[in-house]
PDB file of N, CA and C in Angstrom:
ATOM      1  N   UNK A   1      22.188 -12.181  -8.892  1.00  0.00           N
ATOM      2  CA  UNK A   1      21.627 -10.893  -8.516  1.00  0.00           C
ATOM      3  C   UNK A   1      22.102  -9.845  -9.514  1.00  0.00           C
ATOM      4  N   UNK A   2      21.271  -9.208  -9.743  1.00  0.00           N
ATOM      5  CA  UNK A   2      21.702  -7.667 -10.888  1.00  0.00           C
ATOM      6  C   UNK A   2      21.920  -6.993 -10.130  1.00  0.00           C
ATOM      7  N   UNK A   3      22.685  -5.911 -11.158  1.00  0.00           N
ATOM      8  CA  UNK A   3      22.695  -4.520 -10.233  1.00  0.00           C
ATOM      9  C   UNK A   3      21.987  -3.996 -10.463  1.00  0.00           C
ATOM     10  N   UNK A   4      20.491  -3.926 -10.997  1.00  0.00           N
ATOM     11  CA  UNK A   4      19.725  -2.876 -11.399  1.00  0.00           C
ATOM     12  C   UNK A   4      19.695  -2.399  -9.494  1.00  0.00           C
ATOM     13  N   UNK A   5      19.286  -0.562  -9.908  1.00  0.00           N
ATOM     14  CA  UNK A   5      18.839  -0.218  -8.673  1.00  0.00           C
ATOM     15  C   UNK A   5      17.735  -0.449  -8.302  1.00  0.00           C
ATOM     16  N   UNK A   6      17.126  -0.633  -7.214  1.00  0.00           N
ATOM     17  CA  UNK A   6      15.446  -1.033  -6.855  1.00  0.00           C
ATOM     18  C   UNK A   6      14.609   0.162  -7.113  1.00  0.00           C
ATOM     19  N   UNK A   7      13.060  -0.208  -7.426  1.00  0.00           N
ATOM     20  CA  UNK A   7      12.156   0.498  -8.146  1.00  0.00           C
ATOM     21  C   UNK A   7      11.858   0.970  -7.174  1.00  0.00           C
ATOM     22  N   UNK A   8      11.614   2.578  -6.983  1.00  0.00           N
ATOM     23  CA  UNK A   8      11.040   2.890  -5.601  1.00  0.00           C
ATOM     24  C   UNK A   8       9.628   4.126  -6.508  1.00  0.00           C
ATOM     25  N   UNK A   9       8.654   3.301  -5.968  1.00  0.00           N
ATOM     26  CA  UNK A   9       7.323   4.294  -6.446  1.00  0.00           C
ATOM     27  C   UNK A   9       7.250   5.473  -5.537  1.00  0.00           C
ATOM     28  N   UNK A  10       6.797   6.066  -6.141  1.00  0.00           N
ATOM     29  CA  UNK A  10       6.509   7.330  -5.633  1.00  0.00           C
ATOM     30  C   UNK A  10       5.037   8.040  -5.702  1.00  0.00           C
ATOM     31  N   UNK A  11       4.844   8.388  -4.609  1.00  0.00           N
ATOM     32  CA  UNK A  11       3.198   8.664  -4.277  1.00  0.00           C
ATOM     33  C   UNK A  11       2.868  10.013  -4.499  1.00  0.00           C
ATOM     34  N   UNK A  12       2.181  10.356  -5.101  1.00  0.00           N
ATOM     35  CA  UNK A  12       1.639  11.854  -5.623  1.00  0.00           C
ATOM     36  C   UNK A  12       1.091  12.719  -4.914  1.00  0.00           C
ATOM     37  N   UNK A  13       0.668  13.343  -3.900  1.00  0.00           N
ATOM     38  CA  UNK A  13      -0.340  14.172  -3.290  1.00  0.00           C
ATOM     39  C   UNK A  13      -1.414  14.694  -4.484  1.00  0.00           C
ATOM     40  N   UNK A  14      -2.258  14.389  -3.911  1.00  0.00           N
ATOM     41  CA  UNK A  14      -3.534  14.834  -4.775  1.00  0.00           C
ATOM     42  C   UNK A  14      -3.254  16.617  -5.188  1.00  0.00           C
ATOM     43  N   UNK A  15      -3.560  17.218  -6.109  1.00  0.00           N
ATOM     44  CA  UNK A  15      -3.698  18.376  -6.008  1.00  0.00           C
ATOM     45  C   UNK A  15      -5.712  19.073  -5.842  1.00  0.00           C
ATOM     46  N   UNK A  16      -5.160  20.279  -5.084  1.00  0.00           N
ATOM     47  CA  UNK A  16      -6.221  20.532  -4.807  1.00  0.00           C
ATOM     48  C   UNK A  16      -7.080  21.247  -5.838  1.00  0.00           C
ATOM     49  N   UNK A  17      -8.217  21.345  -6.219  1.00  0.00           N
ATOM     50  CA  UNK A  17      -8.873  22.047  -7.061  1.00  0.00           C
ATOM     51  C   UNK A  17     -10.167  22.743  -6.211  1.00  0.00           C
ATOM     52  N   UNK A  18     -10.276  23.810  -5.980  1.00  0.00           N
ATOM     53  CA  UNK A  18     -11.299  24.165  -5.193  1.00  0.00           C
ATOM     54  C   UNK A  18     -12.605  23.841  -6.088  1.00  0.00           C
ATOM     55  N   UNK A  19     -12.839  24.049  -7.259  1.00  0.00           N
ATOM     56  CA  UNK A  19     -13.729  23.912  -7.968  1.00  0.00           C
ATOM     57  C   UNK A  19     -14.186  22.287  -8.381  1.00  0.00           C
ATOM     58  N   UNK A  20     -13.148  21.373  -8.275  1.00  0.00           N
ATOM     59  CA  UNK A  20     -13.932  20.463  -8.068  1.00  0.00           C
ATOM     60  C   UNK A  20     -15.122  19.375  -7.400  1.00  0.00           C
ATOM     61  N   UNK A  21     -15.505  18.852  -7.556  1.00  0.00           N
ATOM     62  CA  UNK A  21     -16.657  18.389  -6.313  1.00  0.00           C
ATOM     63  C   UNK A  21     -15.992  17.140  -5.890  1.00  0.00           C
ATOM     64  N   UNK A  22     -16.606  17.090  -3.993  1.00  0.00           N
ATOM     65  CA  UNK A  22     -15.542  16.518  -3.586  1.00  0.00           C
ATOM     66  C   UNK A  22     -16.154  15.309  -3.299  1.00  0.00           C
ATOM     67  N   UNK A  23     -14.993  14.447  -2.933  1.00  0.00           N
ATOM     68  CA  UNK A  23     -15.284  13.275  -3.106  1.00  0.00           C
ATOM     69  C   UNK A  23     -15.906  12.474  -1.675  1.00  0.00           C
ATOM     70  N   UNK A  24     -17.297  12.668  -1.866  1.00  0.00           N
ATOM     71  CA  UNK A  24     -18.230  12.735  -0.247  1.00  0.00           C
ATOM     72  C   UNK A  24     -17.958  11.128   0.234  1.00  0.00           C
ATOM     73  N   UNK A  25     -18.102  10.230  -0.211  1.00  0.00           N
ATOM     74  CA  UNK A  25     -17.682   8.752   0.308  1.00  0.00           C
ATOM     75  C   UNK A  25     -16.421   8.767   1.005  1.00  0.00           C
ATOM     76  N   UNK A  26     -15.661   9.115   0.659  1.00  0.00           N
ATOM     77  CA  UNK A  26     -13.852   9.535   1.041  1.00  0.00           C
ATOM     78  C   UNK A  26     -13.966  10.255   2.147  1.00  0.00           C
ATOM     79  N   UNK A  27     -14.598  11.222   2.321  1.00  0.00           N
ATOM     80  CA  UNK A  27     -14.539  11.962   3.684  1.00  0.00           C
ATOM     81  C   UNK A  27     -15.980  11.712   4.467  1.00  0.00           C
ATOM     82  N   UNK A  28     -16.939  11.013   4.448  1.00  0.00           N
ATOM     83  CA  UNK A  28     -17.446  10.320   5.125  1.00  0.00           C
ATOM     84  C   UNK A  28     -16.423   9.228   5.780  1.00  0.00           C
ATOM     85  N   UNK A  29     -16.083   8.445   5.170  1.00  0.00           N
ATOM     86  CA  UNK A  29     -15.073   6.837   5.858  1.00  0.00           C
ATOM     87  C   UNK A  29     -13.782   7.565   6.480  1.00  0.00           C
ATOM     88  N   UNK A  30     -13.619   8.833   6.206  1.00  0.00           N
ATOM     89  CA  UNK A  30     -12.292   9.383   7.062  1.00  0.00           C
ATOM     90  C   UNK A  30     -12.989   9.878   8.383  1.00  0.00           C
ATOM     91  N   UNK A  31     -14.375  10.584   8.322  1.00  0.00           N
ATOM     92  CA  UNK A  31     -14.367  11.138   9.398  1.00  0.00           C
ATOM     93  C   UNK A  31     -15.333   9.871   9.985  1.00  0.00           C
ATOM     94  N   UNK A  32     -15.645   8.835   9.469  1.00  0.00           N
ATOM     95  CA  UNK A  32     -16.704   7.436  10.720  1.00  0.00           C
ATOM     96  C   UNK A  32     -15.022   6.766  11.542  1.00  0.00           C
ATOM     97  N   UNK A  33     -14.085   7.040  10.717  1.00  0.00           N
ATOM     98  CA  UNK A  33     -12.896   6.129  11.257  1.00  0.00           C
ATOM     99  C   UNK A  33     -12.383   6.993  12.036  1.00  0.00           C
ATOM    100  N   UNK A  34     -12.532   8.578  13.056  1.00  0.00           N
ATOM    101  CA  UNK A  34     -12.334   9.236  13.795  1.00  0.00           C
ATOM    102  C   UNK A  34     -13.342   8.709  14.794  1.00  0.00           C
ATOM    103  N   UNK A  35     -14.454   9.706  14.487  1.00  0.00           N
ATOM    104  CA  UNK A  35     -15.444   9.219  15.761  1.00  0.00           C
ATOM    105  C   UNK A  35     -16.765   8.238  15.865  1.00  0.00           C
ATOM    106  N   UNK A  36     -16.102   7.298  14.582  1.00  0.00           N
ATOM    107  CA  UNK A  36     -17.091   6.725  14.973  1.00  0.00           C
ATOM    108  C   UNK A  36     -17.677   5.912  16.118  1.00  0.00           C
ATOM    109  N   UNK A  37     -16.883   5.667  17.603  1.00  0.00           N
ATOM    110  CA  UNK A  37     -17.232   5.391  18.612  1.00  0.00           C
ATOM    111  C   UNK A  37     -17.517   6.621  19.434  1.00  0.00           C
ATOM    112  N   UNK A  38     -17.502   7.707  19.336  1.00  0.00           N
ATOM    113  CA  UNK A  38     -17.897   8.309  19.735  1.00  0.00           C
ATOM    114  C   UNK A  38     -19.486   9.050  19.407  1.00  0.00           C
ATOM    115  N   UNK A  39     -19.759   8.788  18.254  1.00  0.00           N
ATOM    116  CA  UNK A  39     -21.141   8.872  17.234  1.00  0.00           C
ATOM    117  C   UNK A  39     -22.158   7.266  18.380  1.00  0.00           C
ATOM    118  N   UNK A  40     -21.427   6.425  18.124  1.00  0.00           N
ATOM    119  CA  UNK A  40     -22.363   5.203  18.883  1.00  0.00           C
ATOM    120  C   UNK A  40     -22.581   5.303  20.116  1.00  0.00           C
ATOM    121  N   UNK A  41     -21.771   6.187  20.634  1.00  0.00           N
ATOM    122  CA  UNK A  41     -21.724   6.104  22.772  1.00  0.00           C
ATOM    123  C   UNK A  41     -20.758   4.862  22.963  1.00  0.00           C
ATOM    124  N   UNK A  42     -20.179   4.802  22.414  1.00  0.00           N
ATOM    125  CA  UNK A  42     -19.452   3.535  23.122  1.00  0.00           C
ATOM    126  C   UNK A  42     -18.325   3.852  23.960  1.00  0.00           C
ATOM    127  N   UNK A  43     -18.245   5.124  24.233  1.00  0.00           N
ATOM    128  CA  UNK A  43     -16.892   5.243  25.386  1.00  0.00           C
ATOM    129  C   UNK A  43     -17.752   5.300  26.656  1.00  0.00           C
ATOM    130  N   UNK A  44     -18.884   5.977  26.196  1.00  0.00           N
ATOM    131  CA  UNK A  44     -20.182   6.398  27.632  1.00  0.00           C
ATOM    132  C   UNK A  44     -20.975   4.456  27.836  1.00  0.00           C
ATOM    133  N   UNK A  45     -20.912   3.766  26.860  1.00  0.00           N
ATOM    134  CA  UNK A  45     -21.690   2.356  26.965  1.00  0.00           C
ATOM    135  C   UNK A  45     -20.083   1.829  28.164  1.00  0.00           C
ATOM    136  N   UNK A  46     -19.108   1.701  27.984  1.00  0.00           N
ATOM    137  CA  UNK A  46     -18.166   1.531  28.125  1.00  0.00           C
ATOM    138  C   UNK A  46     -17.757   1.549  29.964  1.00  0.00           C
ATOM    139  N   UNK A  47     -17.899   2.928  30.116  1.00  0.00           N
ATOM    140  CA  UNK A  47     -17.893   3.235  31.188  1.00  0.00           C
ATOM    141  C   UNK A  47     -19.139   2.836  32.294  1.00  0.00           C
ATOM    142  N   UNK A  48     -20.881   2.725  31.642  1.00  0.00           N
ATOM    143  CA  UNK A  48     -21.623   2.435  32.330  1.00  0.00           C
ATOM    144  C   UNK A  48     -22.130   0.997  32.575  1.00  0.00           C
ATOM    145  N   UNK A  49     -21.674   0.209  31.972  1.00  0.00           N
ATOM    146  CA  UNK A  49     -22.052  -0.992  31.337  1.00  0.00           C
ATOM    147  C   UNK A  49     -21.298  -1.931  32.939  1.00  0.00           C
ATOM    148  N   UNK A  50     -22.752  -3.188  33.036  1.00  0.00           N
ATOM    149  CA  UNK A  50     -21.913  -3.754  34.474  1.00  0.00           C
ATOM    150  C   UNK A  50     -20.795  -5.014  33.287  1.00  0.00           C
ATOM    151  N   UNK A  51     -21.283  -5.159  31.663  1.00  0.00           N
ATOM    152  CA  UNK A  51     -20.807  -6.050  31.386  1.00  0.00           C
ATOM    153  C   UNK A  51     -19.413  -6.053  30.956  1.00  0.00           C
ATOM    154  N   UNK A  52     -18.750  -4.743  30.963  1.00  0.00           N
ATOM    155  CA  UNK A  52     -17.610  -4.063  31.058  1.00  0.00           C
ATOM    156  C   UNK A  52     -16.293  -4.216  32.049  1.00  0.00           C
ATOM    157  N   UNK A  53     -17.236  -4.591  33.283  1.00  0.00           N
ATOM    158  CA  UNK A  53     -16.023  -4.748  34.280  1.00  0.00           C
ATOM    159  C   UNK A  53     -15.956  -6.369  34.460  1.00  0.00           C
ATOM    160  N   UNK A  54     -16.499  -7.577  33.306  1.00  0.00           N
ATOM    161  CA  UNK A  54     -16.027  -8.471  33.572  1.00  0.00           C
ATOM    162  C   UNK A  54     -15.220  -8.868  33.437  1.00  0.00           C
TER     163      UNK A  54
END
């Protein structure tokens, strides 16, 4: 075993640029992975559904 110390990466925060154009795929898939059951009805399919309480 060495002694090197372990490599620890380090993650950048994006900086913001108001003037740039934004990156629409990226915040589409952020906001379908919020509601996207709520966009389908599936909490309302969920609740009404007889195939739900099997």
């Amino acid at each position: 075993m060495t002694g090197a110390p372990p490599v620890i990466e380090q993650q950048r925060e994006e900086q913001h640029d108001p003037l740039a154009v934004p990156d629409v795929d990226r915040l589409n898939n952020a906001y379908l992975a919020v509601h996207a059951s709520t966009i389908l009805g599936r909490p309302l399919w969920q609740r009404t559904s007889s195939f739900s309480q099997v």
